[in-house]
N, C-alpha and C. Protein backbone atom coordinates (compact mmCIF):
# COMPACT_ATOMS: atom_id res chain seq x y z
N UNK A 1 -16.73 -16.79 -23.22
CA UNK A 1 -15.59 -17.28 -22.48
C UNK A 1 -15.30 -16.29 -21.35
N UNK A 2 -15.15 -16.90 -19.85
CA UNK A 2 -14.63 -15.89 -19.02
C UNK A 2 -13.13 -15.24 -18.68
N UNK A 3 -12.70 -14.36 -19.03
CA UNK A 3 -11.39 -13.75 -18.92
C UNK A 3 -11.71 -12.80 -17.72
N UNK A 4 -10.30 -12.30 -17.14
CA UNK A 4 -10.21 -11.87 -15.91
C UNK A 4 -9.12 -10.58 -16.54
N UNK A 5 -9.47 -9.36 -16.21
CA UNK A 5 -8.93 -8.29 -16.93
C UNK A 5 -7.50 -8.49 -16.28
N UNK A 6 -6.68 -8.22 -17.09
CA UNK A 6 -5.19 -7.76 -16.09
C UNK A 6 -4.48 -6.97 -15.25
N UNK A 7 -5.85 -5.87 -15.44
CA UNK A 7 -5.29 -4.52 -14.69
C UNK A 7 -5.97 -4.90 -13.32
N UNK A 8 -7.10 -5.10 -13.53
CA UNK A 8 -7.92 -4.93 -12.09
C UNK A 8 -8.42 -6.30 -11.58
N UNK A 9 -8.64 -7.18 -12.58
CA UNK A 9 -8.88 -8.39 -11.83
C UNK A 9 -10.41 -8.94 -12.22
N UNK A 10 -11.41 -8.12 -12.71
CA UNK A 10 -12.71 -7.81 -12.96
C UNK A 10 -13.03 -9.40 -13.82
N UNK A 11 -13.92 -10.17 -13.66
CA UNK A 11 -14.32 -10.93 -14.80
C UNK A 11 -15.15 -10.50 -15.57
N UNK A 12 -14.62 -10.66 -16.95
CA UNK A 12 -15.77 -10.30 -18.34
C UNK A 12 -15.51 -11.59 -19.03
N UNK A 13 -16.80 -11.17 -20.35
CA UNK A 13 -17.27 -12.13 -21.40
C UNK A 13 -16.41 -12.11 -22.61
N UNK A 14 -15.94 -12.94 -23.18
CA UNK A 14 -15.08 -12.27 -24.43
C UNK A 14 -15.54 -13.06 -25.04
N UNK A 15 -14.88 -13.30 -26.41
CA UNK A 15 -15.02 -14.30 -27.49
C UNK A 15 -13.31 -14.73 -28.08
N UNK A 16 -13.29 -16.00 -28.05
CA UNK A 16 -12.17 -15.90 -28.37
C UNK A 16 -11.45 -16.15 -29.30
N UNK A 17 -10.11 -15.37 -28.95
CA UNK A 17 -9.46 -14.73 -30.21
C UNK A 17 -9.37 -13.19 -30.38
N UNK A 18 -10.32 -12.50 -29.47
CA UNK A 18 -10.90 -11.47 -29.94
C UNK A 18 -9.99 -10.37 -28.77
N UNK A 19 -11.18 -9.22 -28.92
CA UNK A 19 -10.29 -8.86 -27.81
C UNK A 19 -11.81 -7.88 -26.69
N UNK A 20 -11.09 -7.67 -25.32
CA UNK A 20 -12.30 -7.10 -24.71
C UNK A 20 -11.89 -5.93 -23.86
N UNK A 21 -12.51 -4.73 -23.69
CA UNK A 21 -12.88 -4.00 -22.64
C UNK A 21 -13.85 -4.19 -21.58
N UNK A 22 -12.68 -4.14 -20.36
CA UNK A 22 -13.23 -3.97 -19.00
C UNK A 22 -13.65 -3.23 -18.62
N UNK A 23 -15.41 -3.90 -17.61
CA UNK A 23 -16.35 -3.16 -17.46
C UNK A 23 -16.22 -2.18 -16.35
N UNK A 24 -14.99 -2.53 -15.93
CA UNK A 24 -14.98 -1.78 -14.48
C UNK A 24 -13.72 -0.56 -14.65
N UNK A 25 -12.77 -1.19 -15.29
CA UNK A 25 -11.10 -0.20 -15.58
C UNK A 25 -11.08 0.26 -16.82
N UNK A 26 -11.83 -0.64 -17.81
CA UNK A 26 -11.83 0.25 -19.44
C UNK A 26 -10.47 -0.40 -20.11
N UNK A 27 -9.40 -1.15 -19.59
CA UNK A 27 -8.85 -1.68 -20.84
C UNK A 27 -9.33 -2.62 -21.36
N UNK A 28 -8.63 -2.71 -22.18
CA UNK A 28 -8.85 -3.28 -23.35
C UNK A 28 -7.69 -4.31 -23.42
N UNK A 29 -7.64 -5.42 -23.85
CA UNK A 29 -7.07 -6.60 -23.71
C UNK A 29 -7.33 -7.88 -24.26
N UNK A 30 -6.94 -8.73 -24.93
CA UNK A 30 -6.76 -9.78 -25.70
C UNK A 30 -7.60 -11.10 -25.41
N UNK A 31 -8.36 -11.48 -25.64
CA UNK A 31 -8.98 -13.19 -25.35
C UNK A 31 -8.24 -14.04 -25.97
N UNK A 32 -7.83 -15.14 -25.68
CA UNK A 32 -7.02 -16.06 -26.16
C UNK A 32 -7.82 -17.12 -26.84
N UNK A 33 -7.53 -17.86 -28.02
CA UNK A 33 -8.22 -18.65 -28.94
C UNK A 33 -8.79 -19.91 -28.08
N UNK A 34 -9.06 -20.85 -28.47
CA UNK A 34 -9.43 -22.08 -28.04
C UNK A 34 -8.66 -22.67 -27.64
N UNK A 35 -7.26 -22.92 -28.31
CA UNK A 35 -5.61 -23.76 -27.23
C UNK A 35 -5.48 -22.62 -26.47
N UNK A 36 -5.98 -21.26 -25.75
CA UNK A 36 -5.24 -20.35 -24.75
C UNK A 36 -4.22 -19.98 -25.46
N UNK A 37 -4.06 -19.72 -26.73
CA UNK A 37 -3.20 -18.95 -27.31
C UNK A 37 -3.69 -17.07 -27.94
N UNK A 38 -2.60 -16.21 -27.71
CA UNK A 38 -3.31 -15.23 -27.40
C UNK A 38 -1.95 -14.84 -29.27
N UNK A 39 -3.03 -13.90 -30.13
CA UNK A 39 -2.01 -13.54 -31.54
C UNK A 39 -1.01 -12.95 -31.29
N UNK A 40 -0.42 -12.63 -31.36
CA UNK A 40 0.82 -11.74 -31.15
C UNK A 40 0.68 -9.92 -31.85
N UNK A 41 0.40 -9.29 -30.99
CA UNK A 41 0.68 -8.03 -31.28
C UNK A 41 1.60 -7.43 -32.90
N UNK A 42 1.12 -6.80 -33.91
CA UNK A 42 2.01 -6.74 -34.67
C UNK A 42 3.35 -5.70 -34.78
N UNK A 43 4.13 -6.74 -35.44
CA UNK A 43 5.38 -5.68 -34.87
C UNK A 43 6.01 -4.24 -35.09
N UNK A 44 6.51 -3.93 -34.50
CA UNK A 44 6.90 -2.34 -34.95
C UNK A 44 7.81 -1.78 -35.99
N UNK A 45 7.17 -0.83 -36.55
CA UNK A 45 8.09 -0.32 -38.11
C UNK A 45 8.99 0.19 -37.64
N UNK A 46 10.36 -0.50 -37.89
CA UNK A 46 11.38 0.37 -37.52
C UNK A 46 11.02 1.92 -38.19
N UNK A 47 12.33 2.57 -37.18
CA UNK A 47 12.26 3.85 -37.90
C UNK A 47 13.14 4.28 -39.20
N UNK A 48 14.05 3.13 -39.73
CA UNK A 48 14.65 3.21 -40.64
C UNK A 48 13.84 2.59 -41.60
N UNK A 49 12.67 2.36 -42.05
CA UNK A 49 11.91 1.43 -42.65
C UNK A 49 12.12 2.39 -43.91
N UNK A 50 11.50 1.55 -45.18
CA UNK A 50 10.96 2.16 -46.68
C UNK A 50 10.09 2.82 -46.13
N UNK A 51 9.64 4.40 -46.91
CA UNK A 51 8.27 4.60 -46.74
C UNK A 51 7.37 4.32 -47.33
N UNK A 52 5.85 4.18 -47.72
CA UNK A 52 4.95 3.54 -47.98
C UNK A 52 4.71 4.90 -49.24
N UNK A 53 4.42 4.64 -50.12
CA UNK A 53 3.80 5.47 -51.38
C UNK A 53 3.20 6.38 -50.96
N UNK A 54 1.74 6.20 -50.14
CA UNK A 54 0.70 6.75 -49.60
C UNK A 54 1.47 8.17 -49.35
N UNK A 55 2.32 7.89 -48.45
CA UNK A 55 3.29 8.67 -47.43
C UNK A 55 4.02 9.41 -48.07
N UNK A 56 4.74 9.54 -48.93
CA UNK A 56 5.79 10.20 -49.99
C UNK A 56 4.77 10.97 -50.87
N UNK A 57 3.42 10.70 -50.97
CA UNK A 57 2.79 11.61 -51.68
C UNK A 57 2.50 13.02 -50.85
N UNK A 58 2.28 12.56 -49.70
CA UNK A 58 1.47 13.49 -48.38
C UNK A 58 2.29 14.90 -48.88
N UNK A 59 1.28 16.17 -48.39
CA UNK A 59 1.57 17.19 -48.47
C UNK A 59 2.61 18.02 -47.60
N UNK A 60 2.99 19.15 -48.23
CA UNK A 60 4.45 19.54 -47.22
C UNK A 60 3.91 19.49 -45.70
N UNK A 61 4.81 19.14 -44.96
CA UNK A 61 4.45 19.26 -43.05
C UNK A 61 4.00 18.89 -42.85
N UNK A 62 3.30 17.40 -43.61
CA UNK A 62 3.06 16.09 -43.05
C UNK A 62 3.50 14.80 -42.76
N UNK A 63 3.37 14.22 -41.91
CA UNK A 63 4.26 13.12 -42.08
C UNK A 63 4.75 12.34 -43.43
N UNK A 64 5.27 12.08 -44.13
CA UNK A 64 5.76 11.42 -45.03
C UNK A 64 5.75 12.16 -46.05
N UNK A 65 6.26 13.53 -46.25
CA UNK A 65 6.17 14.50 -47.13
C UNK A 65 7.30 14.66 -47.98
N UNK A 66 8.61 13.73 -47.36
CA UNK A 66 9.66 13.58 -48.22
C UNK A 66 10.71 14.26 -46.94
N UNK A 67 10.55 15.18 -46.40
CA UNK A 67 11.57 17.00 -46.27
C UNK A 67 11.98 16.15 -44.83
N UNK A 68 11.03 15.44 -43.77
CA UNK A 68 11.11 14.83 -42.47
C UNK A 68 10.80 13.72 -42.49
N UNK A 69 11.91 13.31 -41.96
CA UNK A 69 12.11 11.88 -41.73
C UNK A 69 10.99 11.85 -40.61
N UNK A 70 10.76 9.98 -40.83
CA UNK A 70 9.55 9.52 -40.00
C UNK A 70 10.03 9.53 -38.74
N UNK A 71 11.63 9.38 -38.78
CA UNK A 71 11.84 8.77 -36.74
C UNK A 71 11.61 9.98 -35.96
N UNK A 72 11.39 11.07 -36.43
CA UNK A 72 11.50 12.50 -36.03
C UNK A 72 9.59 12.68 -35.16
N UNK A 73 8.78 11.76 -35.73
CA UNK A 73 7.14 11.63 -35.08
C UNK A 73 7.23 10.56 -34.16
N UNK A 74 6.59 11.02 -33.32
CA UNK A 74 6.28 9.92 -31.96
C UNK A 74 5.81 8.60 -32.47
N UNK A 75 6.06 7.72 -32.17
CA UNK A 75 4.94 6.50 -32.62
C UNK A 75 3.78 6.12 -31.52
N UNK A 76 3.42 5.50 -32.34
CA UNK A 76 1.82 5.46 -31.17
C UNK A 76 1.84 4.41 -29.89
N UNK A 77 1.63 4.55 -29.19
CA UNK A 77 2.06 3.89 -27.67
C UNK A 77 1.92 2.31 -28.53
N UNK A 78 2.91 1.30 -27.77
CA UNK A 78 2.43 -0.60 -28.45
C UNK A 78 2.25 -1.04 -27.32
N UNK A 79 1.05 -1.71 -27.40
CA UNK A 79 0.54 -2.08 -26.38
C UNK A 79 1.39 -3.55 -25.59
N UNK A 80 1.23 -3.90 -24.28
CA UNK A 80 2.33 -4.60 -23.65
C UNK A 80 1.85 -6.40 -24.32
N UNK A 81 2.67 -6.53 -24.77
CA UNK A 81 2.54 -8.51 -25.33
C UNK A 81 2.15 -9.18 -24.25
N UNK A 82 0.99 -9.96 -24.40
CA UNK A 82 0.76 -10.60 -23.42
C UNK A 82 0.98 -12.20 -23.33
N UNK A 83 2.12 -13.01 -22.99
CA UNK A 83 2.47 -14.04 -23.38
C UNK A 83 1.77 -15.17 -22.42
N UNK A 84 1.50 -16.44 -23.02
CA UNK A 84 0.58 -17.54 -22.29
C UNK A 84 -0.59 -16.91 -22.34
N UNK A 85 -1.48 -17.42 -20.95
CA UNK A 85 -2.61 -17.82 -20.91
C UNK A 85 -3.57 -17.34 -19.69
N UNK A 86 -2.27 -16.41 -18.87
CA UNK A 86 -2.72 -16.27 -17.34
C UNK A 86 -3.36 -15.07 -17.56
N UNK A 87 -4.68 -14.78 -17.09
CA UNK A 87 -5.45 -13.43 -17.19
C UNK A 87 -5.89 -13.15 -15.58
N UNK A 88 -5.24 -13.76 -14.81
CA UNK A 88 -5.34 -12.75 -13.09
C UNK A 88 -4.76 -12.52 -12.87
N UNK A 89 -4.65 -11.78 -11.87
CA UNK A 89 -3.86 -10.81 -11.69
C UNK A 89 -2.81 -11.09 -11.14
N UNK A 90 -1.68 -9.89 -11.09
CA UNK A 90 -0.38 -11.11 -10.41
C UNK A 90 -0.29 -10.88 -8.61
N UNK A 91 -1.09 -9.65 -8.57
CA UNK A 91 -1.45 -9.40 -6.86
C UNK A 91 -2.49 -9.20 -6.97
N UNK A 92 -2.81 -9.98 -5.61
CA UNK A 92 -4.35 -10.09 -4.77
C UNK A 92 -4.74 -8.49 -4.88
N UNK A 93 -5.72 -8.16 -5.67
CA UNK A 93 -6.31 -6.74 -4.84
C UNK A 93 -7.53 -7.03 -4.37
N UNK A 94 -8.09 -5.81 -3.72
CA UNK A 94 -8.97 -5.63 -2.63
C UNK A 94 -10.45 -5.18 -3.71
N UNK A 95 -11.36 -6.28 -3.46
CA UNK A 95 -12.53 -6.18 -4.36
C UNK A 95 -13.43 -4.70 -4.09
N UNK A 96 -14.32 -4.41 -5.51
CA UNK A 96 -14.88 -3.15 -4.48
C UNK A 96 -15.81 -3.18 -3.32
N UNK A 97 -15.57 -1.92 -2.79
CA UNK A 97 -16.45 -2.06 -1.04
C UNK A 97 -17.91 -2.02 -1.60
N UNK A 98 -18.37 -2.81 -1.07
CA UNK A 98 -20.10 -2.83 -1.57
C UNK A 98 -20.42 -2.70 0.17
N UNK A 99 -21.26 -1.74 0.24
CA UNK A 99 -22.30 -1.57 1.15
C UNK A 99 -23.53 -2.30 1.29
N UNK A 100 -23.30 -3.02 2.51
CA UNK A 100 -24.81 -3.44 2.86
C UNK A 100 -25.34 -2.88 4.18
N UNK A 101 -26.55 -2.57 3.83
CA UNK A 101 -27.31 -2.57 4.81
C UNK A 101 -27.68 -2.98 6.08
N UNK A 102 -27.58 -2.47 7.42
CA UNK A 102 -27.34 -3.43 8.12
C UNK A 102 -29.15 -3.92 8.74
N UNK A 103 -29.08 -4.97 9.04
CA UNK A 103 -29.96 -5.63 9.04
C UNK A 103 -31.45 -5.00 10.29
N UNK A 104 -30.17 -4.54 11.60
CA UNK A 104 -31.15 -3.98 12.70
C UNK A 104 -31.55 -2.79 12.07
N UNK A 105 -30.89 -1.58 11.00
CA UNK A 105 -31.67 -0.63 11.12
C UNK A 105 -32.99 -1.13 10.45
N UNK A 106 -32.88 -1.76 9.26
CA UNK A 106 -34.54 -2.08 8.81
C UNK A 106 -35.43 -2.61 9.78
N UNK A 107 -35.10 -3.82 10.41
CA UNK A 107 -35.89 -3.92 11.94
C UNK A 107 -36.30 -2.40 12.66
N UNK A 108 -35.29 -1.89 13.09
CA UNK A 108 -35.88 -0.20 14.00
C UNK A 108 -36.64 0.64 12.85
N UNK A 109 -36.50 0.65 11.77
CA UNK A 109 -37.23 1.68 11.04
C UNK A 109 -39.03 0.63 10.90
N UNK A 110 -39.17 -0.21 10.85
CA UNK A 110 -40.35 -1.57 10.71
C UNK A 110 -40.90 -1.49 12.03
N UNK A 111 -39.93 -1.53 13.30
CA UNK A 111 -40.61 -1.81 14.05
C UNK A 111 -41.38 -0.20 14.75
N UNK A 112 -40.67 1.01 14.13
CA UNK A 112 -41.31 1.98 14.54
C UNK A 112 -42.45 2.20 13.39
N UNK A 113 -42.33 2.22 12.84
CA UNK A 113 -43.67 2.13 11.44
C UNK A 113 -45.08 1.42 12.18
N UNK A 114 -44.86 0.43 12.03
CA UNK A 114 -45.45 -0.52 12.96
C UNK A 114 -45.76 -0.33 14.65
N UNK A 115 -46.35 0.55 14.74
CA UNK A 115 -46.79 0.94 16.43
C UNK A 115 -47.79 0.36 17.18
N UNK A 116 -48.65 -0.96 16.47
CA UNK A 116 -49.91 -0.99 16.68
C UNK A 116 -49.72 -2.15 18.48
N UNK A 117 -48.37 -2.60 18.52
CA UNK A 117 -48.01 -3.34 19.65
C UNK A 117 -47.71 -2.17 20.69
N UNK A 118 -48.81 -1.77 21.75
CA UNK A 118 -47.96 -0.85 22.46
C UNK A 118 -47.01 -1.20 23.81
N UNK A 119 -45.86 -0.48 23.45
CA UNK A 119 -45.10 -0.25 24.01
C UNK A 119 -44.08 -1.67 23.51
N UNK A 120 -44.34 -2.46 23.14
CA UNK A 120 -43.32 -3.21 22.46
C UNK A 120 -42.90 -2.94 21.26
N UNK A 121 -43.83 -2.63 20.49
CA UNK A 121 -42.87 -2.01 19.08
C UNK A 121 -42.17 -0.75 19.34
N UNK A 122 -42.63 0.22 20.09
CA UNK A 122 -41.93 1.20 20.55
C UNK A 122 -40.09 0.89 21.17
N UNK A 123 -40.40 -0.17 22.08
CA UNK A 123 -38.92 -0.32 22.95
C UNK A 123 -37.93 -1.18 21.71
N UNK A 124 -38.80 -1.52 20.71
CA UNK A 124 -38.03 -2.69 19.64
C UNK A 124 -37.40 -1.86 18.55
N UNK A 125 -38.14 -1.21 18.58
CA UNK A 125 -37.60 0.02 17.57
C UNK A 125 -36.51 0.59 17.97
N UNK A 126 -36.86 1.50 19.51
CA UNK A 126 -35.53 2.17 20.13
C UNK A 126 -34.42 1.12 20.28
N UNK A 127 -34.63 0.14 20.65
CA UNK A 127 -33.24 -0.67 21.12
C UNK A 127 -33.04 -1.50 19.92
N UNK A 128 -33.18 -1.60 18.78
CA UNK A 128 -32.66 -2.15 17.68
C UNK A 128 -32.24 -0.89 16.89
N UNK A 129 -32.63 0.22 16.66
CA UNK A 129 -32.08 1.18 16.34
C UNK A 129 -30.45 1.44 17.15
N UNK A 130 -30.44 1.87 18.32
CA UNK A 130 -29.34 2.29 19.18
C UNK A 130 -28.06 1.13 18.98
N UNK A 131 -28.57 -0.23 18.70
CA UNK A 131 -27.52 -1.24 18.21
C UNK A 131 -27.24 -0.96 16.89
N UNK A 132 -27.87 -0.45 16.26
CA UNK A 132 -27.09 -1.13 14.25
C UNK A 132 -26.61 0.22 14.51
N UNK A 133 -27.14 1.41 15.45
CA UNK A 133 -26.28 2.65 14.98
C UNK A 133 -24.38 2.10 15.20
N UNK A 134 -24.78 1.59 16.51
CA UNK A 134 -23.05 0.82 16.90
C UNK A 134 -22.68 0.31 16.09
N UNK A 135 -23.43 -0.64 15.77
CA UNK A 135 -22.76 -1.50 14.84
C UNK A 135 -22.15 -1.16 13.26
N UNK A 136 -23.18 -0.22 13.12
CA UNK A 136 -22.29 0.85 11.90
C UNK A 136 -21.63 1.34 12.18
N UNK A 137 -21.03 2.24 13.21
CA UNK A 137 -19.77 2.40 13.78
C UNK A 137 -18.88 1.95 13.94
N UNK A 138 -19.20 0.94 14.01
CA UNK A 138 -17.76 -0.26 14.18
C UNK A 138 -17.47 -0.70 13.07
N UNK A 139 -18.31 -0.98 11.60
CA UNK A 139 -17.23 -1.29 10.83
C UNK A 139 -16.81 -0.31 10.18
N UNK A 140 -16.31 0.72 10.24
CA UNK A 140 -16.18 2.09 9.59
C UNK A 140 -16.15 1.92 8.42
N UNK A 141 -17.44 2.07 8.16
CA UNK A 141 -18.11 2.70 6.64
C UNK A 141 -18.65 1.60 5.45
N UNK A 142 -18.30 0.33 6.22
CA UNK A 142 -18.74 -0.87 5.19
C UNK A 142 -20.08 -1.30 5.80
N UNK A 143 -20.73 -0.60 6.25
CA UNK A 143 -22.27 -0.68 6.18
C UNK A 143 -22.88 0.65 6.43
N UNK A 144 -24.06 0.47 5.62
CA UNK A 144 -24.97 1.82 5.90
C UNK A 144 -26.43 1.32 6.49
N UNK A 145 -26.91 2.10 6.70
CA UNK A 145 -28.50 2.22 7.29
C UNK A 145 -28.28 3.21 8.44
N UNK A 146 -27.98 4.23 8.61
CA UNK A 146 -27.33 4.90 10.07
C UNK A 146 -28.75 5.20 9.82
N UNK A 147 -29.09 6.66 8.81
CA UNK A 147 -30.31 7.10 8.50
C UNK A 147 -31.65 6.01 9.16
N UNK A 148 -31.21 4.78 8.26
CA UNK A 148 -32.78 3.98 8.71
C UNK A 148 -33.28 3.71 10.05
N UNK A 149 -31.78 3.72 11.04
CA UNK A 149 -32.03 3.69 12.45
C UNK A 149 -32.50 4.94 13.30
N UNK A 150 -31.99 6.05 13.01
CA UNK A 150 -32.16 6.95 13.69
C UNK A 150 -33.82 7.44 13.44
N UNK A 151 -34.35 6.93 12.14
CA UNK A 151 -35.51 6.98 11.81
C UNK A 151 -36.39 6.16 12.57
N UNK A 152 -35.97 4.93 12.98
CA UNK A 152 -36.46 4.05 13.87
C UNK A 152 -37.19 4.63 15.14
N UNK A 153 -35.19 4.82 15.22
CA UNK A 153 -35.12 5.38 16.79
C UNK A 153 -36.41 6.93 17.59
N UNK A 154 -36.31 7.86 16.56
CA UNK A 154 -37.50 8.68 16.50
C UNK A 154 -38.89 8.30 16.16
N UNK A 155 -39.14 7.81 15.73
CA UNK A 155 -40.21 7.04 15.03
C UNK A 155 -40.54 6.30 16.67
N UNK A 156 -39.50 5.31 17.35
CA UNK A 156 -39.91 4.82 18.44
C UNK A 156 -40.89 5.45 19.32
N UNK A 157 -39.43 6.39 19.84
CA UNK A 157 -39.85 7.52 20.88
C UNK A 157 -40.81 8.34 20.61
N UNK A 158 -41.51 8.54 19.43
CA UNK A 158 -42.82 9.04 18.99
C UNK A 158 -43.80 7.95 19.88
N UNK A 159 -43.87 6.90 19.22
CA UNK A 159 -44.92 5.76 19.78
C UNK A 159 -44.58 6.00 20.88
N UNK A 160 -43.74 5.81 21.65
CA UNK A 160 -43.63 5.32 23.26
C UNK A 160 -44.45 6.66 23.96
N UNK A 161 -44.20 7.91 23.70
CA UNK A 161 -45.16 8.87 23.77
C UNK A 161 -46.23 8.98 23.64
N UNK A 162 -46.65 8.51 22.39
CA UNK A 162 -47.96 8.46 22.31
C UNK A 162 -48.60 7.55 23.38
N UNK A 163 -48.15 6.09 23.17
CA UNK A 163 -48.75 4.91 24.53
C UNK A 163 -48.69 5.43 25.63
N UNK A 164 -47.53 6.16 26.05
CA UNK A 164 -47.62 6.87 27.46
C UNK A 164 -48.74 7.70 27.45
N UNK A 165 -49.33 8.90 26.66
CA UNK A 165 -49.86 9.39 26.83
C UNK A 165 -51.69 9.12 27.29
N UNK A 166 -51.37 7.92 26.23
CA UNK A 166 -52.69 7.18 26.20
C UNK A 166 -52.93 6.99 27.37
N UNK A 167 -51.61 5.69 28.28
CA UNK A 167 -51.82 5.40 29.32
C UNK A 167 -51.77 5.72 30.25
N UNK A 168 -51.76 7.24 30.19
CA UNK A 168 -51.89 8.27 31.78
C UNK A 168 -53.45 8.63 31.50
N UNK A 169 -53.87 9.23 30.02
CA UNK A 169 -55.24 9.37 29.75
C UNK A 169 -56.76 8.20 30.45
N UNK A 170 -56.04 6.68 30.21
CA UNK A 170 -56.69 5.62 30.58
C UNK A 170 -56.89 5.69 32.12
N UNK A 171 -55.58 5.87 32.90
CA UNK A 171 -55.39 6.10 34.54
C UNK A 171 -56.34 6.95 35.00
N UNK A 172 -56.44 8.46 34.21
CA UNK A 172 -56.83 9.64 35.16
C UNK A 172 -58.50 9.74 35.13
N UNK A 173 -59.22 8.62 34.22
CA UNK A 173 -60.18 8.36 34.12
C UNK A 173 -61.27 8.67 35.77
């Protein structure tokens, strides 16, 4: 069954009835049965309660030792009741930033790899490199490949050197 954590919004697998930890925030939280009914948390021992046998036996300076009363120990955090059926969240949050790649640097890093076109893979490289570098700039920080371009971009200007060189070698013939 798909449930939607309450803290963060995350969808997980549960079973229901049961209960699940989220893969992304780590709570832990309730699946609701087959009618979307979720059990009810059990309720809290007052602090004026009977004590339990167990407890009245316990040794001195432990809880239920007779000498200290129980309301005098912290109780253990109760977790918040979750009533109905609604498991999203009650505000929109902002999903995580996933990085992609931007598309021209793999082009400039391919097309400088690839030198065997001269002087066109060279200029394809440099000028598809010099764009995705912008263009990673501009969305500040929700894409990467800076690296793959500038790799391009050198990688180009290698080839374009080399073809130049060739083609002054071919000239001075």
């Amino acid at each position: 069954m798909r449930v939607f954590c309450p803290n963060c919004g995350t969808e997980n697998d549960g079973q229901p009835g049961g209960t699940v930890t989220c893969a992304t925030c780590t709570t832990s939280f309730a699946v609701p049965n087959a009618q979307g009914i979720i059990a009810p948390p059990p309720a809290p021992v007052p602090a004026n309660a009977p004590v339990a046998i167990a407890e009245r036996s316990a040794p001195p300076g432990q809880v239920g030792d007779g000498a200290t009363p129980l309301s005098q120990y912290a109780s253990p955090p109760q977790q918040p009741s979750v009533t109905g059926a609604v498991f999203a969240p009650s505000a929109p949050r902002k999903p995580a930033q996933v990085q992609v790649t931007n598309a021209l640097a793999v082009v400039s890093l391919i097309s400088g790899l690839v030198c065997c076109i001269p002087f066109v893979s060279p200029l394809l490289a440099i000028g598809t490199g010099l764009a995705a570098r912008s263009q990673i700039a501009a969305t500040g920080g929700q894409q990467k490949g800076n690296d793959l371009a500038l790799a391009g971009i050198v990688l180009g200007v290698a080839s374009l050197g080399f073809w130049g060189l060739w083609l002054i070698g071919l000239v001075s013939r």
